[in-house]
N, C-alpha and C. Protein backbone atom coordinates (compact mmCIF):
# COMPACT_ATOMS: atom_id res chain seq x y z
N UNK A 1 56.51 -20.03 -44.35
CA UNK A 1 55.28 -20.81 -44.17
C UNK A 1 54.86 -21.41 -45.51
N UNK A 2 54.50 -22.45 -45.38
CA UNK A 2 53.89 -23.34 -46.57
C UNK A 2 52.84 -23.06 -47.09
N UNK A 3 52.53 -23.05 -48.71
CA UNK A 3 51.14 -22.37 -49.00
C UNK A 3 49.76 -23.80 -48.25
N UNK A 4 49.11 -23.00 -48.30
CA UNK A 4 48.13 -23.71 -47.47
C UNK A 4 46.96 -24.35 -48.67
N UNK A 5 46.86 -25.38 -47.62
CA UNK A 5 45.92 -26.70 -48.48
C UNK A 5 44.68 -26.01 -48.63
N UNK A 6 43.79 -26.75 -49.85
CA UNK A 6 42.50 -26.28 -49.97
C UNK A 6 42.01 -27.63 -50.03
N UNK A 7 40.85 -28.55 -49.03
CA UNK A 7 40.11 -29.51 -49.42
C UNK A 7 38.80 -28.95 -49.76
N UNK A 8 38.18 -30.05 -50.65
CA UNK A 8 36.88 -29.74 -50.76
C UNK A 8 35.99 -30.70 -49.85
N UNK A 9 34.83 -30.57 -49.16
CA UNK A 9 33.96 -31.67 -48.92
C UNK A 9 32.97 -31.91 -50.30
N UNK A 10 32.22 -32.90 -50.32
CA UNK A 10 31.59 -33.36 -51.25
C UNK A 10 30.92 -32.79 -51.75
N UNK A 11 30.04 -32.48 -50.97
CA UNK A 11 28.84 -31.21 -51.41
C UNK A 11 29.51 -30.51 -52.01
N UNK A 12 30.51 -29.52 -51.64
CA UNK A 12 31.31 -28.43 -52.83
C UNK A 12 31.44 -29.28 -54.25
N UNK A 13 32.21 -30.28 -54.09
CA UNK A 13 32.57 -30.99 -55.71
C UNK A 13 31.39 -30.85 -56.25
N UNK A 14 30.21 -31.52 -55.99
CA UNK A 14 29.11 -31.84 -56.58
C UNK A 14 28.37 -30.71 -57.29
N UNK A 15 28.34 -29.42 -56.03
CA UNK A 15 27.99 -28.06 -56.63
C UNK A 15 28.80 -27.46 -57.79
N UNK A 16 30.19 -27.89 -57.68
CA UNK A 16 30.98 -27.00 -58.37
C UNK A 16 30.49 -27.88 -59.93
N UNK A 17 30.55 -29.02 -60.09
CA UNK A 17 30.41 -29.68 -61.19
C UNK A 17 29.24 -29.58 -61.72
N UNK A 18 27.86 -29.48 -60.83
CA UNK A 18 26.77 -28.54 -61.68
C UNK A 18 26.56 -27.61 -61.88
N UNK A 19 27.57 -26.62 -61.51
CA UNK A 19 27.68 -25.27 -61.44
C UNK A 19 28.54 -24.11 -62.30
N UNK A 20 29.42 -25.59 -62.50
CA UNK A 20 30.71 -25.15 -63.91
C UNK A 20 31.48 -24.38 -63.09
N UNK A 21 31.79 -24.53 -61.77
CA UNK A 21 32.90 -23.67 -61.43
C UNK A 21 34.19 -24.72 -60.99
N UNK A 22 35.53 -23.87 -61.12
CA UNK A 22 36.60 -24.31 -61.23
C UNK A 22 37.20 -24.36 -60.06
N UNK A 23 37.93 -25.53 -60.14
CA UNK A 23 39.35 -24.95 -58.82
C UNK A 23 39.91 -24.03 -58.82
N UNK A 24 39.64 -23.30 -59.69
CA UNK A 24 40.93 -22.26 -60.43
C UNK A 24 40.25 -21.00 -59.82
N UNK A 25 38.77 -21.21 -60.26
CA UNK A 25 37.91 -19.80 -59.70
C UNK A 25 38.00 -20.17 -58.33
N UNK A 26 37.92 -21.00 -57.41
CA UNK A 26 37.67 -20.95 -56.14
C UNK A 26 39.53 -20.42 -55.37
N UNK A 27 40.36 -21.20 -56.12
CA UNK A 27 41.50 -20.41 -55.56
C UNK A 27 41.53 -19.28 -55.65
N UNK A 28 40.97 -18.43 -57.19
CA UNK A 28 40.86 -16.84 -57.57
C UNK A 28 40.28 -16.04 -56.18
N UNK A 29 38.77 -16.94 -56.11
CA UNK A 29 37.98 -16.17 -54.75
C UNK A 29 38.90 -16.03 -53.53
N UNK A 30 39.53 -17.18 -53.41
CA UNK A 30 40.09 -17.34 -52.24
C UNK A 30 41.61 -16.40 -51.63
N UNK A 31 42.13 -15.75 -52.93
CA UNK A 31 42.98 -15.44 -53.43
C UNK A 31 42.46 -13.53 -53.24
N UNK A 32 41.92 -13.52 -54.21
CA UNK A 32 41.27 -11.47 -53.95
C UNK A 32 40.15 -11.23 -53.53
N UNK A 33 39.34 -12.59 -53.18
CA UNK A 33 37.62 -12.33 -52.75
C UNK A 33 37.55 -11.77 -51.35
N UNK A 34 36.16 -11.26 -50.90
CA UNK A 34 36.12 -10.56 -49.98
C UNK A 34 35.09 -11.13 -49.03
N UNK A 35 35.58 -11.30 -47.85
CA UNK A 35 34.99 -11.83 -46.64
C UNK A 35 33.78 -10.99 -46.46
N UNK A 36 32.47 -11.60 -46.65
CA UNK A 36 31.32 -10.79 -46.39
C UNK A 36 30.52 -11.05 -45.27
N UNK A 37 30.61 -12.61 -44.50
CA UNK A 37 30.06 -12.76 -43.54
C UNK A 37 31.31 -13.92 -43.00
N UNK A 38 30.98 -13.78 -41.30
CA UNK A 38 31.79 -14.19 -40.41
C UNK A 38 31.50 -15.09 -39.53
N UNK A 39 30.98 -16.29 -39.53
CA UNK A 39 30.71 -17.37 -38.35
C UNK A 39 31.48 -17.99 -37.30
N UNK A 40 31.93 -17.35 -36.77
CA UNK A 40 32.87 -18.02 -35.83
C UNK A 40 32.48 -19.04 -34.57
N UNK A 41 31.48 -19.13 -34.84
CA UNK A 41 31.00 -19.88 -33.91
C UNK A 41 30.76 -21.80 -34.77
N UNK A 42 31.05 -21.67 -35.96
CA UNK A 42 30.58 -22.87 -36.80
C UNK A 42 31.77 -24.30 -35.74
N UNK A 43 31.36 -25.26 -36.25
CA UNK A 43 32.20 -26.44 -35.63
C UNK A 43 32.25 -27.06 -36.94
N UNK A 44 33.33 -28.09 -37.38
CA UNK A 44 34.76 -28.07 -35.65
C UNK A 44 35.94 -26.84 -36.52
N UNK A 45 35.52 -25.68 -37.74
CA UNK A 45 36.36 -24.95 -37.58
C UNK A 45 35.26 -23.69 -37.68
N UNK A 46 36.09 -22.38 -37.61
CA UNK A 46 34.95 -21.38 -37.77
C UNK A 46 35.07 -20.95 -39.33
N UNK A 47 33.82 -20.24 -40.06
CA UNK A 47 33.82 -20.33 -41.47
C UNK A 47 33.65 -19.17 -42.05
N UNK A 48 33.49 -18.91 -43.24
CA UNK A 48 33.33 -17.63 -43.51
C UNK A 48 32.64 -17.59 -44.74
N UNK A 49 31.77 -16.35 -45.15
CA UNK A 49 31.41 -16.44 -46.75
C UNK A 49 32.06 -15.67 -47.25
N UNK A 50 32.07 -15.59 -48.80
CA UNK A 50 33.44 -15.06 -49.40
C UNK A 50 33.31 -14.72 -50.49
N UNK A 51 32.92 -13.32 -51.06
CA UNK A 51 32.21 -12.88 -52.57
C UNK A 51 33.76 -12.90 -53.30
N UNK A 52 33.12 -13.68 -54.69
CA UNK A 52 34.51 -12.81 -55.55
C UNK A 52 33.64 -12.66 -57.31
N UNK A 53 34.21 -12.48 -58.33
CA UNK A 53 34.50 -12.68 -59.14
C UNK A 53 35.54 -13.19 -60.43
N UNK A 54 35.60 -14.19 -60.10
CA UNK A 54 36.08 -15.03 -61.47
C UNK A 54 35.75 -15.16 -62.50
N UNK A 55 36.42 -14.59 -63.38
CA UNK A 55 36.12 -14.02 -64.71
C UNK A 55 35.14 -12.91 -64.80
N UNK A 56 34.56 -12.34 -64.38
CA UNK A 56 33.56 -11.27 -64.11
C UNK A 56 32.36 -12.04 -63.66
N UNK A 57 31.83 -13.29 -63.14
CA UNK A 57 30.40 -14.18 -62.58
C UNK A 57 30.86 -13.63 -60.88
N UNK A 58 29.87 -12.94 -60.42
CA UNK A 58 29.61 -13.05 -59.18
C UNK A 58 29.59 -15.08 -58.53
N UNK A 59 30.38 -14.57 -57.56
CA UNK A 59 30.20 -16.02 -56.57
C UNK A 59 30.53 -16.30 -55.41
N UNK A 60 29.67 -16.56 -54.71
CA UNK A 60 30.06 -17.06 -53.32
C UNK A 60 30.84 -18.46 -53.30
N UNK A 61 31.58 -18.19 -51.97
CA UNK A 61 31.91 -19.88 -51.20
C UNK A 61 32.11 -19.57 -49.82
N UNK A 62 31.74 -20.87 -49.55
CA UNK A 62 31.64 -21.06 -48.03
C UNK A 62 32.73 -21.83 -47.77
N UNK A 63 33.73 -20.81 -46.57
CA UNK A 63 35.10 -21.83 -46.32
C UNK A 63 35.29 -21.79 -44.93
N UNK A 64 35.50 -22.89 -44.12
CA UNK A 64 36.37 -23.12 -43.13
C UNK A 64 37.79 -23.08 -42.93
N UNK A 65 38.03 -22.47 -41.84
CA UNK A 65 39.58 -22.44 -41.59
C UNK A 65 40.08 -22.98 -40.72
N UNK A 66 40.66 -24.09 -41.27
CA UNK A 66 41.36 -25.10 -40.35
C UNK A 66 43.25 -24.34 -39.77
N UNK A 67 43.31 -23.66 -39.42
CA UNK A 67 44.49 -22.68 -38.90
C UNK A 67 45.43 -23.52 -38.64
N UNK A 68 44.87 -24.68 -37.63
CA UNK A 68 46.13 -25.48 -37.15
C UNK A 68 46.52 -26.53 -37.88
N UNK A 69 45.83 -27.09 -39.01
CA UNK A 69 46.28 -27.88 -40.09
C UNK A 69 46.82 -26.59 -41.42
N UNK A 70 46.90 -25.51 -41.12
CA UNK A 70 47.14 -24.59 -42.34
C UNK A 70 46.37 -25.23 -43.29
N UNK A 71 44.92 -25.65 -43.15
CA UNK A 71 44.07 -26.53 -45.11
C UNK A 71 42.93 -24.81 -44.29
N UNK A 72 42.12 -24.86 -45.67
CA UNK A 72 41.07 -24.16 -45.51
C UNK A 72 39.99 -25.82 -46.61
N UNK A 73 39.12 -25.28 -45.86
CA UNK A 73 37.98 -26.35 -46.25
C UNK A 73 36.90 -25.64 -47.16
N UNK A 74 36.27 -26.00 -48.26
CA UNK A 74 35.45 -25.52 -48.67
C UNK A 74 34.23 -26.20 -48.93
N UNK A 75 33.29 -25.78 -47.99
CA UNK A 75 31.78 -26.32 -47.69
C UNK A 75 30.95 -26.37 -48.95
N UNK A 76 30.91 -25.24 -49.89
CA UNK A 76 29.98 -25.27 -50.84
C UNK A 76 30.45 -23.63 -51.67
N UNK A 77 30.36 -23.58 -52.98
CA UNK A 77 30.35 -22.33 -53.89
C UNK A 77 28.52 -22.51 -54.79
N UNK A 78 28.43 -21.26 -54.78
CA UNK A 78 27.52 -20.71 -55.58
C UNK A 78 27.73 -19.47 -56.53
N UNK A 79 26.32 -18.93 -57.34
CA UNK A 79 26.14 -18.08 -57.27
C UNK A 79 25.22 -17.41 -57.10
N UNK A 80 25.04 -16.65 -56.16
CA UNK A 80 24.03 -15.69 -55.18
C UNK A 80 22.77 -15.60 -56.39
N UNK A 81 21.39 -15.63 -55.93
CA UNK A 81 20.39 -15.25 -56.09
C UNK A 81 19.99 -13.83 -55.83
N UNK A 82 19.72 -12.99 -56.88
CA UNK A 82 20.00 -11.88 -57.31
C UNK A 82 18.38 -11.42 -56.32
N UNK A 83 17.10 -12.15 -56.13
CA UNK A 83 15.92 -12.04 -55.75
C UNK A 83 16.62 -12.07 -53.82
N UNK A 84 17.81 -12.49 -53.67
CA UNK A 84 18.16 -13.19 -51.93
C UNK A 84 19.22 -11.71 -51.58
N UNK A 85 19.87 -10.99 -52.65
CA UNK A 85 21.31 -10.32 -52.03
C UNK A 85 20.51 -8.89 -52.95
N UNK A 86 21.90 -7.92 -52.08
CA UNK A 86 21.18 -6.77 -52.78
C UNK A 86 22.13 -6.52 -54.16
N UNK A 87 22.31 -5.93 -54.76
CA UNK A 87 22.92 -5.71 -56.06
C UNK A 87 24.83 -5.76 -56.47
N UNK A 88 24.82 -5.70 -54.74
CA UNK A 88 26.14 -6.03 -54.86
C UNK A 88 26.87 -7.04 -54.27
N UNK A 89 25.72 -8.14 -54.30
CA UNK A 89 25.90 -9.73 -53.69
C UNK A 89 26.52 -9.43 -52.48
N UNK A 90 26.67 -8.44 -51.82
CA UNK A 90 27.27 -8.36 -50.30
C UNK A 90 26.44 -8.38 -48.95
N UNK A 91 24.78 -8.25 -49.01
CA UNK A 91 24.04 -7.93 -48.09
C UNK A 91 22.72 -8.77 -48.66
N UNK A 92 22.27 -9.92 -47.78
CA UNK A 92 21.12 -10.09 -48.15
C UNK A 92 19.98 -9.53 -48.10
N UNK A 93 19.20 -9.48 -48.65
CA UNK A 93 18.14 -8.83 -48.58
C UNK A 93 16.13 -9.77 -48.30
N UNK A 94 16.61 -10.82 -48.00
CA UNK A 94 15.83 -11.90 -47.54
C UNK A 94 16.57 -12.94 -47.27
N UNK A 95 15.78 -13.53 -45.96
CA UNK A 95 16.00 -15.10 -45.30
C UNK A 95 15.37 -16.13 -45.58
């Protein structure tokens, strides 16, 4: 099987470029990060959030999985609001 595509939509570029995060960190996340929440219901693929650390910075991204194109899509990266998650960026703790 072929390694699988990563697109970005816009919003991600834009975040990542005020955000200083890399392609490099988002492959890292994508690569050993850990699936913390599960939407399967999202359209038109289902998505997922996805804690990692790159370089030791806590960070989320939000990715779609396009299965039958083998691409995963990436909606948007952050990093979690420490006042929104509990200490181990895995559980929010306000909506």
């Amino acid at each position: 099987m072929s390694e699988r595509e990563i697109r970005y939509r816009v919003h991600a570029l834009l975040r990542m470029a005020e955000r200083r995060i890399s392609p490099e960190d988002v492959r890292e996340i994508l690569a050993s990060g850990e699936t913390i929440e599960s939407y399967p219901e999202d359209r038109p693929y289902p998505s997922r959030l996805v804690l990692g650390y790159p370089g030791g910075r806590p960070l989320h991204l939000v990715a779609a999985d396009a299965d039958d194109l083998n691409r995963t899509i990436i909606v948007t990266v952050y990093e979690p609001d420490p006042e929104l998650w509990d200490p181990t960026f895995r559980r929010r703790t306000k909506r």
